[in-house]
PDB file of N, CA and C in Angstrom:
ATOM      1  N   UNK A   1      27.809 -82.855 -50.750  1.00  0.00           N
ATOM      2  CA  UNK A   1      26.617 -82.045 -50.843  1.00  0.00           C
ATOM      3  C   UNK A   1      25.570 -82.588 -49.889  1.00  0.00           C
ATOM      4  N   UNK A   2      24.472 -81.430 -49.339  1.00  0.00           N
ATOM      5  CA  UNK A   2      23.674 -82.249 -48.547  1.00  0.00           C
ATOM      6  C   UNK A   2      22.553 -82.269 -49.028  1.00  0.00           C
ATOM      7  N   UNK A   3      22.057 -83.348 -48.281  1.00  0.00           N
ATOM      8  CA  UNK A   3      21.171 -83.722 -48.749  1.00  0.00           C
ATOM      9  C   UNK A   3      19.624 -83.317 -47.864  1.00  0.00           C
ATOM     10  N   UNK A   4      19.681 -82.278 -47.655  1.00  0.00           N
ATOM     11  CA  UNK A   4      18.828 -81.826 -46.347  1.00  0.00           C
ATOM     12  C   UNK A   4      17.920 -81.074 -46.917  1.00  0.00           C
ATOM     13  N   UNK A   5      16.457 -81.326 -46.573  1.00  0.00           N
ATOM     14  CA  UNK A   5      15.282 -81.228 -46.984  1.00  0.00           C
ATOM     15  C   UNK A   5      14.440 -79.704 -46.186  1.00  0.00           C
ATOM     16  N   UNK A   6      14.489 -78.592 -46.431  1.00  0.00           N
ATOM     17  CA  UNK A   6      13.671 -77.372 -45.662  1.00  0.00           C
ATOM     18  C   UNK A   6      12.520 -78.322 -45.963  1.00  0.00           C
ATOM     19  N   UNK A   7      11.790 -78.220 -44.673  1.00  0.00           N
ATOM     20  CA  UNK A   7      10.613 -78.478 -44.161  1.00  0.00           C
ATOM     21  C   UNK A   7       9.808 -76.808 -43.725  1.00  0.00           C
ATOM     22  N   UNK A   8       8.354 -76.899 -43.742  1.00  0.00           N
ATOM     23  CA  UNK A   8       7.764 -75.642 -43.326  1.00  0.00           C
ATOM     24  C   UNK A   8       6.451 -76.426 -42.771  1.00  0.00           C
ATOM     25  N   UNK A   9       6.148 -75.668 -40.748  1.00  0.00           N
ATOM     26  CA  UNK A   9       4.758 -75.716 -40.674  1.00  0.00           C
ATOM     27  C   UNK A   9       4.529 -74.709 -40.146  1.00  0.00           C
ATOM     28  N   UNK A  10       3.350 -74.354 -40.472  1.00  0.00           N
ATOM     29  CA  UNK A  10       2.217 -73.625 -39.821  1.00  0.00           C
ATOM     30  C   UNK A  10       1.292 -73.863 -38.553  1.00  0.00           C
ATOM     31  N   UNK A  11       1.606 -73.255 -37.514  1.00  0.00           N
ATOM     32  CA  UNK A  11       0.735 -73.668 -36.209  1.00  0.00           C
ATOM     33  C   UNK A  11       0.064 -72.477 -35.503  1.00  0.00           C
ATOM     34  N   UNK A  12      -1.262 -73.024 -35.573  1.00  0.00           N
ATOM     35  CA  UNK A  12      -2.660 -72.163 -35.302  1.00  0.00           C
ATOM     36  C   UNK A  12      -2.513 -72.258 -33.875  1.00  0.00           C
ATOM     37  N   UNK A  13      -2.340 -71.296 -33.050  1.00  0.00           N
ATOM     38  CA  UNK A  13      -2.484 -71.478 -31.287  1.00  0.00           C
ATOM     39  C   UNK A  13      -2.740 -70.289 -31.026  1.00  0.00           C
ATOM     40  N   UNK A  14      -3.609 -70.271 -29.845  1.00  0.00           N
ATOM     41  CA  UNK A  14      -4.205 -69.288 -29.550  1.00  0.00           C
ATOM     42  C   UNK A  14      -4.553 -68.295 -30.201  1.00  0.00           C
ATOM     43  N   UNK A  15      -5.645 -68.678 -31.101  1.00  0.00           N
ATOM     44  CA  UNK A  15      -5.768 -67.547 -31.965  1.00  0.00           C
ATOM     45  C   UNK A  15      -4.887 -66.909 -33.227  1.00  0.00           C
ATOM     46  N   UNK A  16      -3.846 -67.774 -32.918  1.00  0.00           N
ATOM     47  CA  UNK A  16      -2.872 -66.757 -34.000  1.00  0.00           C
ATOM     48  C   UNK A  16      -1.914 -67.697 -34.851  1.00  0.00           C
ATOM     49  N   UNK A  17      -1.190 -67.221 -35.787  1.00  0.00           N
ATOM     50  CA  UNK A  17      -0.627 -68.220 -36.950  1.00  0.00           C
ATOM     51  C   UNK A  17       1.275 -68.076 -36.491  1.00  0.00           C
ATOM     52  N   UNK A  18       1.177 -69.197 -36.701  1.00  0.00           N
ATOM     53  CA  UNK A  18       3.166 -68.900 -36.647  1.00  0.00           C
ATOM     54  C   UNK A  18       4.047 -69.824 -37.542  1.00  0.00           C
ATOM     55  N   UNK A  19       4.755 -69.591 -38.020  1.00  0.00           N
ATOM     56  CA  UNK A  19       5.096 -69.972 -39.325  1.00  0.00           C
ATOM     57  C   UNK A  19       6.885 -70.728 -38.759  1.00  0.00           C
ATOM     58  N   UNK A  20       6.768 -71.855 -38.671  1.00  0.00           N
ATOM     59  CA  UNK A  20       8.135 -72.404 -38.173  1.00  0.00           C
ATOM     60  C   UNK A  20       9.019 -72.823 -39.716  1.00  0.00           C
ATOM     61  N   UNK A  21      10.192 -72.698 -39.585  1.00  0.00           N
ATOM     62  CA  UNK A  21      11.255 -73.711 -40.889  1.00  0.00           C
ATOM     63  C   UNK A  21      12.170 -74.632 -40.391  1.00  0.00           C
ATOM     64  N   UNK A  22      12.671 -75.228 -40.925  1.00  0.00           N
ATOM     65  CA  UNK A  22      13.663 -76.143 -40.678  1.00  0.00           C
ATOM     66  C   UNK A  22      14.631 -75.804 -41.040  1.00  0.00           C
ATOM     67  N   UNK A  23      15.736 -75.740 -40.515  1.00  0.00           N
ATOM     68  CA  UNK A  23      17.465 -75.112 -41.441  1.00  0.00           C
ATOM     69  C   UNK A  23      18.082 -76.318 -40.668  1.00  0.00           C
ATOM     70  N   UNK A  24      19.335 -76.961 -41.473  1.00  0.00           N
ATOM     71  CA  UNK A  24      20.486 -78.005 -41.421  1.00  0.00           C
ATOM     72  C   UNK A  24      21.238 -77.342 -40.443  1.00  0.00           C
ATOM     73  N   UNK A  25      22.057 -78.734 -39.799  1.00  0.00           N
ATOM     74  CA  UNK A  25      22.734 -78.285 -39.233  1.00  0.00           C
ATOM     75  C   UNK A  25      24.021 -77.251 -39.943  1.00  0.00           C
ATOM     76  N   UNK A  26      24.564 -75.813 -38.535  1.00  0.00           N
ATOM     77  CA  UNK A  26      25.951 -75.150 -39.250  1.00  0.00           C
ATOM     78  C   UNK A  26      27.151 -75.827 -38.633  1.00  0.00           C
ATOM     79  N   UNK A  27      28.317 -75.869 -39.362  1.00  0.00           N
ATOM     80  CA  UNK A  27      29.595 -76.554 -38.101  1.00  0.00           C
ATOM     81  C   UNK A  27      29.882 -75.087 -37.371  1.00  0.00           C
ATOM     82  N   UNK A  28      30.854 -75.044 -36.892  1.00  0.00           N
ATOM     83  CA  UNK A  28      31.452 -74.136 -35.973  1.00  0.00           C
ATOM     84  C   UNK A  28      32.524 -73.286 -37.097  1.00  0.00           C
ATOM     85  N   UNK A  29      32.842 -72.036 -36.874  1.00  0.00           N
ATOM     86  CA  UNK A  29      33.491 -71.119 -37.480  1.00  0.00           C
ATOM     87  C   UNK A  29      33.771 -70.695 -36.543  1.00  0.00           C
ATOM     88  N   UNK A  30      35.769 -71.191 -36.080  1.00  0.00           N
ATOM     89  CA  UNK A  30      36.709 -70.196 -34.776  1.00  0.00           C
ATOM     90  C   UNK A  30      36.963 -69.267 -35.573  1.00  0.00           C
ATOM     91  N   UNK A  31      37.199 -68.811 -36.405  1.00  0.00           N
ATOM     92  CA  UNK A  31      37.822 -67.875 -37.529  1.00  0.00           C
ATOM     93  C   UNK A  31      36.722 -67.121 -36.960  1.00  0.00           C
ATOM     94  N   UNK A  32      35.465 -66.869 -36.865  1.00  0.00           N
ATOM     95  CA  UNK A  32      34.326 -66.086 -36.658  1.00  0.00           C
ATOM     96  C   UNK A  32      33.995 -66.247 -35.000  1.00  0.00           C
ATOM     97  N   UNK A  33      34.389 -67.225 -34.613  1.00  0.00           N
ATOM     98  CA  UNK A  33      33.669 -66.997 -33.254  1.00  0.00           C
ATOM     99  C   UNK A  33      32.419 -67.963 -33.403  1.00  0.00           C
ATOM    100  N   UNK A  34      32.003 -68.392 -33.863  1.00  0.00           N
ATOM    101  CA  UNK A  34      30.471 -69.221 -33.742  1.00  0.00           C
ATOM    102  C   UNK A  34      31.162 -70.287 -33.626  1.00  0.00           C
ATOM    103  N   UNK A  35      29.410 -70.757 -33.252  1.00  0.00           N
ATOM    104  CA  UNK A  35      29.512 -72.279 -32.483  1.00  0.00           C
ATOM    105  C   UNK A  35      28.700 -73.396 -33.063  1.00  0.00           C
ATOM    106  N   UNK A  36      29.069 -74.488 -33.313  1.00  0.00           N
ATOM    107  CA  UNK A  36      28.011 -75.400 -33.989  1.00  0.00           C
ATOM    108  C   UNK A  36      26.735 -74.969 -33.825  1.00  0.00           C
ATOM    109  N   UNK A  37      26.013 -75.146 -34.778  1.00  0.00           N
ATOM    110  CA  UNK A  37      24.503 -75.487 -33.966  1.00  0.00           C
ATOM    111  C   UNK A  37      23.963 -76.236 -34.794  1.00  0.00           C
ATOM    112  N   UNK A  38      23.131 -77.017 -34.205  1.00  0.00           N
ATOM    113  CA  UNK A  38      22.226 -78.258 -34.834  1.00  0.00           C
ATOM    114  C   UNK A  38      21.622 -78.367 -36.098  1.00  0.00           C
ATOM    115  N   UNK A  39      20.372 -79.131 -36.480  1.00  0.00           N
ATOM    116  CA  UNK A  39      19.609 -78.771 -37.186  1.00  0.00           C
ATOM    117  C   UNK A  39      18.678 -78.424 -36.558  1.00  0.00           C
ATOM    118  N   UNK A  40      17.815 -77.394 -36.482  1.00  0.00           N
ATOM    119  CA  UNK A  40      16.905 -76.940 -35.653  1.00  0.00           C
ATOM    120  C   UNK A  40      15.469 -76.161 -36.741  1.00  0.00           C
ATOM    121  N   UNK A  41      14.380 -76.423 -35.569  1.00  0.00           N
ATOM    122  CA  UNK A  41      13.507 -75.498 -36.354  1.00  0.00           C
ATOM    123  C   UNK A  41      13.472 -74.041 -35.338  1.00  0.00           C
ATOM    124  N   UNK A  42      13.135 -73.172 -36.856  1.00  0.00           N
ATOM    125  CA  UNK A  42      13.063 -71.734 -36.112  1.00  0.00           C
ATOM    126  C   UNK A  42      11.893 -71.317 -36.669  1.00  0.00           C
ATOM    127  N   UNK A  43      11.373 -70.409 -35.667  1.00  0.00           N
ATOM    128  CA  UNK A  43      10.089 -69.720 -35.535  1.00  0.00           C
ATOM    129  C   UNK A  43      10.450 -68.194 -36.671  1.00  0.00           C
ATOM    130  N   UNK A  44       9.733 -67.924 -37.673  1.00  0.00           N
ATOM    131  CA  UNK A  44      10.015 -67.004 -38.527  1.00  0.00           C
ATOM    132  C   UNK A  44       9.369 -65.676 -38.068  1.00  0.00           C
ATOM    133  N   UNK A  45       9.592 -64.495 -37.888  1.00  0.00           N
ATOM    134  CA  UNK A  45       8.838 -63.463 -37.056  1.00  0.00           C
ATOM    135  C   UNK A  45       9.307 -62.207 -37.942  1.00  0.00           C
ATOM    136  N   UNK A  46       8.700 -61.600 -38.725  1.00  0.00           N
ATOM    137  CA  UNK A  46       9.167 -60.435 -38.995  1.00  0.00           C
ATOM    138  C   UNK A  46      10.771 -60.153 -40.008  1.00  0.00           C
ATOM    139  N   UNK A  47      10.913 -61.163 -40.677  1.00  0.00           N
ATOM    140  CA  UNK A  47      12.004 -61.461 -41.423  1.00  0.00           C
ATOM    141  C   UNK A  47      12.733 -61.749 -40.762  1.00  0.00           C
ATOM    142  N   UNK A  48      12.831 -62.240 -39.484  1.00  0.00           N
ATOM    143  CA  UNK A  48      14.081 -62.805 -38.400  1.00  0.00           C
ATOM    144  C   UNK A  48      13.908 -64.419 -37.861  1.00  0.00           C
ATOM    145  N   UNK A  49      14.789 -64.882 -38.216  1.00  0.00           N
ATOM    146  CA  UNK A  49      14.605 -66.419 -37.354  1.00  0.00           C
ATOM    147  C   UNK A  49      15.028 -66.394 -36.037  1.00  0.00           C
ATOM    148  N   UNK A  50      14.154 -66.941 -35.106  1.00  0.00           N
ATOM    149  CA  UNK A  50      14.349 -67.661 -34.002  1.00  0.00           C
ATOM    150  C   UNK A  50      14.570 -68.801 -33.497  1.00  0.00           C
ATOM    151  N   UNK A  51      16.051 -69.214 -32.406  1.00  0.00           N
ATOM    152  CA  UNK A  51      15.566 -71.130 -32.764  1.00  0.00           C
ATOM    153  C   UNK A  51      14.780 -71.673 -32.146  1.00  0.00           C
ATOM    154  N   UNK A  52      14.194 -72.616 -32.376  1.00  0.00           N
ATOM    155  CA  UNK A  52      12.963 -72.978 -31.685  1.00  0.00           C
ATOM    156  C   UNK A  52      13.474 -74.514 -30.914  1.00  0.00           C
ATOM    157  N   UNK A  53      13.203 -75.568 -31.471  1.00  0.00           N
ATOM    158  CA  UNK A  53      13.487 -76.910 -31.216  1.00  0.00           C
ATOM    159  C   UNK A  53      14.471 -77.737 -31.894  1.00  0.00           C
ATOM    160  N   UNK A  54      14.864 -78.317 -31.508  1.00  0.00           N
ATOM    161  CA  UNK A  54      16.462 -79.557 -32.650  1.00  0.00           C
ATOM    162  C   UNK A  54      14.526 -80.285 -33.458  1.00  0.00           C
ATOM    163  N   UNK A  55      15.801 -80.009 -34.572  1.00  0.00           N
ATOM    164  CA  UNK A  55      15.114 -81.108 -35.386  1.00  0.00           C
ATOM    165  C   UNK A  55      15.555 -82.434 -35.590  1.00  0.00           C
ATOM    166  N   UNK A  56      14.671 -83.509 -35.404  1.00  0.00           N
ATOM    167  CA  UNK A  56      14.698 -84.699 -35.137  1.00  0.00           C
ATOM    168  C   UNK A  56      14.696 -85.670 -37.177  1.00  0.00           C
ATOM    169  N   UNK A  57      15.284 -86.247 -37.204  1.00  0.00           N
ATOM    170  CA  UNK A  57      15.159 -86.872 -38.537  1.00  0.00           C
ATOM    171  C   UNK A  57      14.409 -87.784 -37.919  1.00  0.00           C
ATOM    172  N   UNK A  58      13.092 -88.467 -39.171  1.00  0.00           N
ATOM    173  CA  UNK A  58      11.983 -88.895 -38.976  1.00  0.00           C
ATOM    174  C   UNK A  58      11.111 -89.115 -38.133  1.00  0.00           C
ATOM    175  N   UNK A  59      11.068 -87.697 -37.582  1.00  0.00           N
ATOM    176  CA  UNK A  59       9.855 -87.248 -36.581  1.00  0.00           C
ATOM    177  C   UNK A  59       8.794 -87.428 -37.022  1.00  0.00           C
ATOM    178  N   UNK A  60       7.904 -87.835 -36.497  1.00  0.00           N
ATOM    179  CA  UNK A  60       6.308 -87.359 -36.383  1.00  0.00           C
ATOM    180  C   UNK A  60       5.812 -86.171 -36.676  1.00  0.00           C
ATOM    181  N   UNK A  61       5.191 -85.640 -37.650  1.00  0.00           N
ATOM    182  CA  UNK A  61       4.536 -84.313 -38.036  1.00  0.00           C
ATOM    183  C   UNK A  61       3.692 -83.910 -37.072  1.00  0.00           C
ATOM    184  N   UNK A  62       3.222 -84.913 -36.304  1.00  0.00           N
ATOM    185  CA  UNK A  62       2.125 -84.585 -35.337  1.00  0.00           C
ATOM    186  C   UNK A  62       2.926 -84.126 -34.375  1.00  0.00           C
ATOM    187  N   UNK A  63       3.551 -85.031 -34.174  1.00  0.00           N
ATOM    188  CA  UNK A  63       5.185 -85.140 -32.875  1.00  0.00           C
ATOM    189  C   UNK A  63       5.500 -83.777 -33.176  1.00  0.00           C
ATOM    190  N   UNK A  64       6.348 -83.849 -34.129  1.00  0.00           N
ATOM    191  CA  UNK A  64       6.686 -82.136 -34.412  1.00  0.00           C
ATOM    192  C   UNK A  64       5.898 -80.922 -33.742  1.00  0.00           C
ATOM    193  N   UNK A  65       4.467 -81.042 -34.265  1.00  0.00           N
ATOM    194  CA  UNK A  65       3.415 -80.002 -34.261  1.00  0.00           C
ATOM    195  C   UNK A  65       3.240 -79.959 -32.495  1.00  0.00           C
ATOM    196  N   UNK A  66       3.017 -80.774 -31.880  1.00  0.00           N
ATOM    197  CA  UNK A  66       2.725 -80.425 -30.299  1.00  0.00           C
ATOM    198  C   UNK A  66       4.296 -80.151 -29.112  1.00  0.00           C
ATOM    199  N   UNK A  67       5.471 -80.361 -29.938  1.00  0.00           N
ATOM    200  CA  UNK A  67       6.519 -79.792 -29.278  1.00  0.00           C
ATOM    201  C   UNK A  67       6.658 -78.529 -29.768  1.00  0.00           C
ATOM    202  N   UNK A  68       6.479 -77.904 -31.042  1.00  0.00           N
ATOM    203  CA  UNK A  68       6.634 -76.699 -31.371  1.00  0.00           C
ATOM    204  C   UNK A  68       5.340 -75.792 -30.778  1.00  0.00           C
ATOM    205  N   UNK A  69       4.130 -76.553 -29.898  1.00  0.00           N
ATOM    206  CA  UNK A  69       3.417 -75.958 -29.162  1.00  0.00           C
ATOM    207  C   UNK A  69       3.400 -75.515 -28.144  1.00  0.00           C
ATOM    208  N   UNK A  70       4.230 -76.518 -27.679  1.00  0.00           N
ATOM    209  CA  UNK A  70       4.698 -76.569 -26.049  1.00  0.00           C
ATOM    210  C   UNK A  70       5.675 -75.583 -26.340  1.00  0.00           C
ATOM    211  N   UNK A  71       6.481 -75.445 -26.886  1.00  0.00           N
ATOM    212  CA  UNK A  71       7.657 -74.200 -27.379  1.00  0.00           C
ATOM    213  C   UNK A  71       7.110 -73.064 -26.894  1.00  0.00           C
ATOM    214  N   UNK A  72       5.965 -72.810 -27.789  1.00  0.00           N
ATOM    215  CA  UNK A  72       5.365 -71.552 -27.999  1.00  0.00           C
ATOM    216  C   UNK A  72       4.904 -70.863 -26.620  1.00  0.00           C
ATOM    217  N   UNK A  73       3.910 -71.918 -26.289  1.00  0.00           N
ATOM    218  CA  UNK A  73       3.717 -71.711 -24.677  1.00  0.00           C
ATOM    219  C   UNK A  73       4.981 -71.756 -24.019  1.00  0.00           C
ATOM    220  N   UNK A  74       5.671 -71.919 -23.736  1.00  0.00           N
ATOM    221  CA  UNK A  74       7.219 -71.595 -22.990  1.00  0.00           C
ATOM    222  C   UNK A  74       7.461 -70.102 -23.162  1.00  0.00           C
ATOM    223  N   UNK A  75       8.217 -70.233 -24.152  1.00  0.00           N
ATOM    224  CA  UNK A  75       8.590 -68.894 -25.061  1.00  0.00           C
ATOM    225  C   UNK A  75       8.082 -67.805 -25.504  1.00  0.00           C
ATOM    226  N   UNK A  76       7.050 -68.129 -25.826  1.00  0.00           N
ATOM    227  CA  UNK A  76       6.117 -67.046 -26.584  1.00  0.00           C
ATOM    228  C   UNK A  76       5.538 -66.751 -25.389  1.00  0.00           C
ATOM    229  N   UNK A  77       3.994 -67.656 -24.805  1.00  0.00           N
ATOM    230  CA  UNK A  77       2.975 -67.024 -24.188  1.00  0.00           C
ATOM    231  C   UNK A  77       3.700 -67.064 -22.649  1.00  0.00           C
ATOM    232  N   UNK A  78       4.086 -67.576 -22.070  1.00  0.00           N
ATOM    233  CA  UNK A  78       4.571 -67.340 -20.276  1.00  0.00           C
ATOM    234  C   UNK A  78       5.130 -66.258 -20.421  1.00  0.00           C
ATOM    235  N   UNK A  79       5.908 -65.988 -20.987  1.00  0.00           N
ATOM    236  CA  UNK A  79       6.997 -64.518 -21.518  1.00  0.00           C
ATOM    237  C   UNK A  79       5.611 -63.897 -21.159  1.00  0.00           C
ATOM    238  N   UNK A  80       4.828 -63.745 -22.279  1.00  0.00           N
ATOM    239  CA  UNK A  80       4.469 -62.399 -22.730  1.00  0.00           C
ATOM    240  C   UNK A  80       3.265 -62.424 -21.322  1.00  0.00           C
ATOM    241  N   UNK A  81       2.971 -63.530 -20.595  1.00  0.00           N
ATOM    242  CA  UNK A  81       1.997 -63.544 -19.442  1.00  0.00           C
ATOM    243  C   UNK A  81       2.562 -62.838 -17.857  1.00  0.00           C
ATOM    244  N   UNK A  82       3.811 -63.400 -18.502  1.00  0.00           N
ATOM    245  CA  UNK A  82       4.487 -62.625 -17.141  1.00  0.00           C
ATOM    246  C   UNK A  82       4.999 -61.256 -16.930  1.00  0.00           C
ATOM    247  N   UNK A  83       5.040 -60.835 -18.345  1.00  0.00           N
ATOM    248  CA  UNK A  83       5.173 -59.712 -18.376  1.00  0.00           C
ATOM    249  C   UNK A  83       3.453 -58.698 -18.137  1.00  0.00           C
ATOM    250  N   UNK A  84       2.808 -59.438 -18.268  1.00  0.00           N
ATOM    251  CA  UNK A  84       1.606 -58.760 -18.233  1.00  0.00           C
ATOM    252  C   UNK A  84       1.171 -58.295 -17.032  1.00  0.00           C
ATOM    253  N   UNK A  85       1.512 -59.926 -16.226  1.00  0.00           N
ATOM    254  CA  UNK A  85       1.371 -59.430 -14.777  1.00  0.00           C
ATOM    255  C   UNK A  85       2.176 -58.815 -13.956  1.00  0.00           C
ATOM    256  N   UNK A  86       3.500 -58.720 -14.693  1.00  0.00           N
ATOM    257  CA  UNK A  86       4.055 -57.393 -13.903  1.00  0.00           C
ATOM    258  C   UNK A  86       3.525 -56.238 -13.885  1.00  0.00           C
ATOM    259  N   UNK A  87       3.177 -55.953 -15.295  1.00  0.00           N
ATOM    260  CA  UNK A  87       2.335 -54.641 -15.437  1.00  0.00           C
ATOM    261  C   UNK A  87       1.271 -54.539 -14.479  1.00  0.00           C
ATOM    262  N   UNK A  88       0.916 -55.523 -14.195  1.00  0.00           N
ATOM    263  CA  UNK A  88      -0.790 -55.535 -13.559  1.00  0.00           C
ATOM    264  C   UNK A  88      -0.552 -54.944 -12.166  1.00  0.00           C
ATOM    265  N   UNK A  89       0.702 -55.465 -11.519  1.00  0.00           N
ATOM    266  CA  UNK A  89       0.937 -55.463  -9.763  1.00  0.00           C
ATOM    267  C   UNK A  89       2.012 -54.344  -9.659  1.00  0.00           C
TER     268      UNK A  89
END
């Protein structure tokens, strides 16, 4: 049995709220076709998870909080900036 702890934060950036979780690592299922994946945190959006970052066992909460920022800015805001300025030109 595991022994793996859901974690939840909340990060205020730019104005807006985003709600990350923690899920354990899955093994791999050939029977299905999937592929390991880690333990990772995912960004929660609309009843859908996204993965966000590997989760680190005894990380820094702070640590945590400014890589899942830098995430956001990656992922979230350049995306949605570059798409803007396509629109623009």
């Amino acid at each position: 049995m595991s022994s793996f702890k859901v974690e939840q934060r909340r990060i205020e950036h730019r104005g807006r709220q985003f709600h990350f979780v923690s899920y354990d690592a899955t093994p791999a299922n050939e029977r299905r076709g999937e592929i390991a994946v880690p333990a990772m945190w995912y960004l929660m959006n609309e009843g859908k998870r996204h993965q966000a970052i590997p989760l680190r066992k005894e990380q820094d909460p702070e640590e945590v909080d400014r890589e899942l920022i830098r995430w956001l800015g990656r992922e979230i805001f350049d995306v949605a900036d570059a798409s803007n300025r396509t629109r623009l030109h």
